[in-house]
C-alpha atoms as a PDB file:
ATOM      1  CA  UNK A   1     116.338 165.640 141.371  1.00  0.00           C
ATOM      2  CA  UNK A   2     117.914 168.763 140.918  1.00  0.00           C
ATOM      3  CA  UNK A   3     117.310 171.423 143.359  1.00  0.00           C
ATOM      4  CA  UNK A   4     116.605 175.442 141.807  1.00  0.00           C
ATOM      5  CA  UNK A   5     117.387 178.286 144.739  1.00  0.00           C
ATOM      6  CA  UNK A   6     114.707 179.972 145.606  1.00  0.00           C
ATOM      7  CA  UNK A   7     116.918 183.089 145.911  1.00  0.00           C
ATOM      8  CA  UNK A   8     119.916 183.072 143.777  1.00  0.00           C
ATOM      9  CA  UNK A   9     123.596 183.910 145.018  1.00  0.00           C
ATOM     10  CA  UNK A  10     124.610 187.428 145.304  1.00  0.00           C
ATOM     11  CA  UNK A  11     126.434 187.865 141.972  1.00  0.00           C
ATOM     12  CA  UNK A  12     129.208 189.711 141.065  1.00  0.00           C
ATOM     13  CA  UNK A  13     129.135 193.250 139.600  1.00  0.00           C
ATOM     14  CA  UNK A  14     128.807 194.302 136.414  1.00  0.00           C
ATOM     15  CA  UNK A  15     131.992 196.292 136.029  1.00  0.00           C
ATOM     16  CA  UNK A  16     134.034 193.066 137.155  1.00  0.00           C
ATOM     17  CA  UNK A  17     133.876 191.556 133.859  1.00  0.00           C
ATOM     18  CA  UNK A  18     136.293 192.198 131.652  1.00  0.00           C
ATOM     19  CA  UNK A  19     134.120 191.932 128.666  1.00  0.00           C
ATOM     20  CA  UNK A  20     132.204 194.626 129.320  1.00  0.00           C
ATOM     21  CA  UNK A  21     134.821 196.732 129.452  1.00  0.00           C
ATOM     22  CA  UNK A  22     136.117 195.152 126.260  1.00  0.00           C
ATOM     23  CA  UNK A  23     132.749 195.916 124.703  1.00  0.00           C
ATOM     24  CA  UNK A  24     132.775 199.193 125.755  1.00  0.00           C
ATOM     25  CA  UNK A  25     136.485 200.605 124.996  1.00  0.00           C
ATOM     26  CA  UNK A  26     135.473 199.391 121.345  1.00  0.00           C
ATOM     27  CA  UNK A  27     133.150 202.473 121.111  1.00  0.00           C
ATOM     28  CA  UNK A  28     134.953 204.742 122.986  1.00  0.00           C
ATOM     29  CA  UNK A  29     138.150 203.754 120.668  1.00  0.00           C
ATOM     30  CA  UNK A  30     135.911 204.872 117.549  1.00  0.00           C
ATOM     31  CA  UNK A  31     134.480 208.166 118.947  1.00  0.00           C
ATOM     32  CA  UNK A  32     137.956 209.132 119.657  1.00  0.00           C
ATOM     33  CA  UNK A  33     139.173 208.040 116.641  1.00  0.00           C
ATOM     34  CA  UNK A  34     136.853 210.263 115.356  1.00  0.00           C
ATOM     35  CA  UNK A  35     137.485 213.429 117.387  1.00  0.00           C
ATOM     36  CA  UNK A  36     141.023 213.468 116.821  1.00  0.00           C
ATOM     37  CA  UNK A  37     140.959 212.829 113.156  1.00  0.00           C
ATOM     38  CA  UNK A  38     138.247 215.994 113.135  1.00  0.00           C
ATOM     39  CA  UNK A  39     140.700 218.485 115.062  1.00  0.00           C
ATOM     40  CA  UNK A  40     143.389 217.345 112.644  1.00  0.00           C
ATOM     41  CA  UNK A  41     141.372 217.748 109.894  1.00  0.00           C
ATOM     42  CA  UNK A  42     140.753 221.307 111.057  1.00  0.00           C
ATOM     43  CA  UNK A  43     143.986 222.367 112.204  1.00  0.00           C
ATOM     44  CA  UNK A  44     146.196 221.370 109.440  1.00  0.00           C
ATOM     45  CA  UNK A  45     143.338 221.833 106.536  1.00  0.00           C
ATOM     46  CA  UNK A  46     144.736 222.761 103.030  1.00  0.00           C
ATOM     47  CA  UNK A  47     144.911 225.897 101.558  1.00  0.00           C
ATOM     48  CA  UNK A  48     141.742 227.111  99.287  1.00  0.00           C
ATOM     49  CA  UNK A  49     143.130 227.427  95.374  1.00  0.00           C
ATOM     50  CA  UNK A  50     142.424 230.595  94.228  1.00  0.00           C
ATOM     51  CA  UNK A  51     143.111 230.513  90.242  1.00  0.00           C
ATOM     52  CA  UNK A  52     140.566 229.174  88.835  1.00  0.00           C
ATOM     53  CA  UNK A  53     142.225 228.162  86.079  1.00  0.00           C
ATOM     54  CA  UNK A  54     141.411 224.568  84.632  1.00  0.00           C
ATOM     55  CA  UNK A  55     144.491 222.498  85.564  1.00  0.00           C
ATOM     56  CA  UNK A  56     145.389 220.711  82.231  1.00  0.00           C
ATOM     57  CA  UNK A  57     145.087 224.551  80.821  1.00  0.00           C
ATOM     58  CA  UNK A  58     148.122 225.496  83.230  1.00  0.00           C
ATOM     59  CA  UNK A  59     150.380 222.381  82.451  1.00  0.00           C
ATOM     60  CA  UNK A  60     149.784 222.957  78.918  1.00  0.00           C
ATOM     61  CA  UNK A  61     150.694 226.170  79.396  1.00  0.00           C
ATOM     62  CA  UNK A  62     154.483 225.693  81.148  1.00  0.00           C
ATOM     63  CA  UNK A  63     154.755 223.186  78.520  1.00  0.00           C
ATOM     64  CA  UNK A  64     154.471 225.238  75.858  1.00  0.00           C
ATOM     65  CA  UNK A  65     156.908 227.032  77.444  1.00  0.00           C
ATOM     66  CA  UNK A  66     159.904 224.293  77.686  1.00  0.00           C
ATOM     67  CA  UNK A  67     159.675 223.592  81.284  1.00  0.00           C
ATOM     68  CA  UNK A  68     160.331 219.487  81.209  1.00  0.00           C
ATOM     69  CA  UNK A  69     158.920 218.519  84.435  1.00  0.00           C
ATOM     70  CA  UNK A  70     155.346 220.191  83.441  1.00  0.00           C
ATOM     71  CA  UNK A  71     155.849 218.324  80.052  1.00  0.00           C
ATOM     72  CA  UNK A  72     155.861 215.290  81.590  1.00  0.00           C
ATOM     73  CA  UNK A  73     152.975 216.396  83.814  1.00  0.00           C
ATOM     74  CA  UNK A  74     150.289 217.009  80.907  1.00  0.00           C
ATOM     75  CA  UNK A  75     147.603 214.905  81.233  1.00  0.00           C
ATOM     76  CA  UNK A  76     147.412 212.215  79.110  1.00  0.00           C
ATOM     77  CA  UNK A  77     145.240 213.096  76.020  1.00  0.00           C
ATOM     78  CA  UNK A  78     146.938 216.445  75.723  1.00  0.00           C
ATOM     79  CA  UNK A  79     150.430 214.697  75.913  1.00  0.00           C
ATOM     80  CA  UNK A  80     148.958 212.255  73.321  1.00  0.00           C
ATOM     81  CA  UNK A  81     147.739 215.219  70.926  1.00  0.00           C
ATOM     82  CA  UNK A  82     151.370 216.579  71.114  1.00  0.00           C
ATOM     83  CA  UNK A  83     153.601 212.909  71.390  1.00  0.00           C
ATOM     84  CA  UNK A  84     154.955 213.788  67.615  1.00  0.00           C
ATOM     85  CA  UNK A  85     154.921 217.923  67.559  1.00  0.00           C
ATOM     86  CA  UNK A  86     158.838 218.144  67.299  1.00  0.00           C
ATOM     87  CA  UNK A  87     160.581 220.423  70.174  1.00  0.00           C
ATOM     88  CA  UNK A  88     160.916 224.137  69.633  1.00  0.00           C
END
């Protein structure tokens, strides 16, 4: 026969397990996570670009003229459109 307490054994705290405090840091991990990424985000945001320019118009442009690193820059179907127009 087993015997049931009437009045069960003090137990031990909550905050003495450890996986409750596992299960909480998980949380608290993600909400700072959060925070931090948010203050970096606004601290070191990038600059607004002002022309308004589309920016395939002002590769095409520096390509036109002779600057090689924008040349190789064009997007693709205006480099395509211009593979065989010979060098000025």
């Amino acid at each position: 026969m087993n015997r049931q307490p009437t009045r069960p054994e003090p137990g031990v705290p909550w905050f003495r397990y450890r996986i409750v405090w596992f299960m909480l840091a998980l949380p608290v991990a993600a909400v700072i996570g959060s925070v931090a990424s948010a203050v970096i985000a606004t601290r070191h945001a990038d600059p607004a670009i002002v022309d308004h320019r589309p920016t395939h118009a002002l590769a095409a442009e520096d390509a036109a003229e002779g600057n090689g690193r924008a040349r190789s820059m064009l997007p693709a179907e205006v480099g395509r459109n211009h593979a065989t127009t010979p060098l000025r």
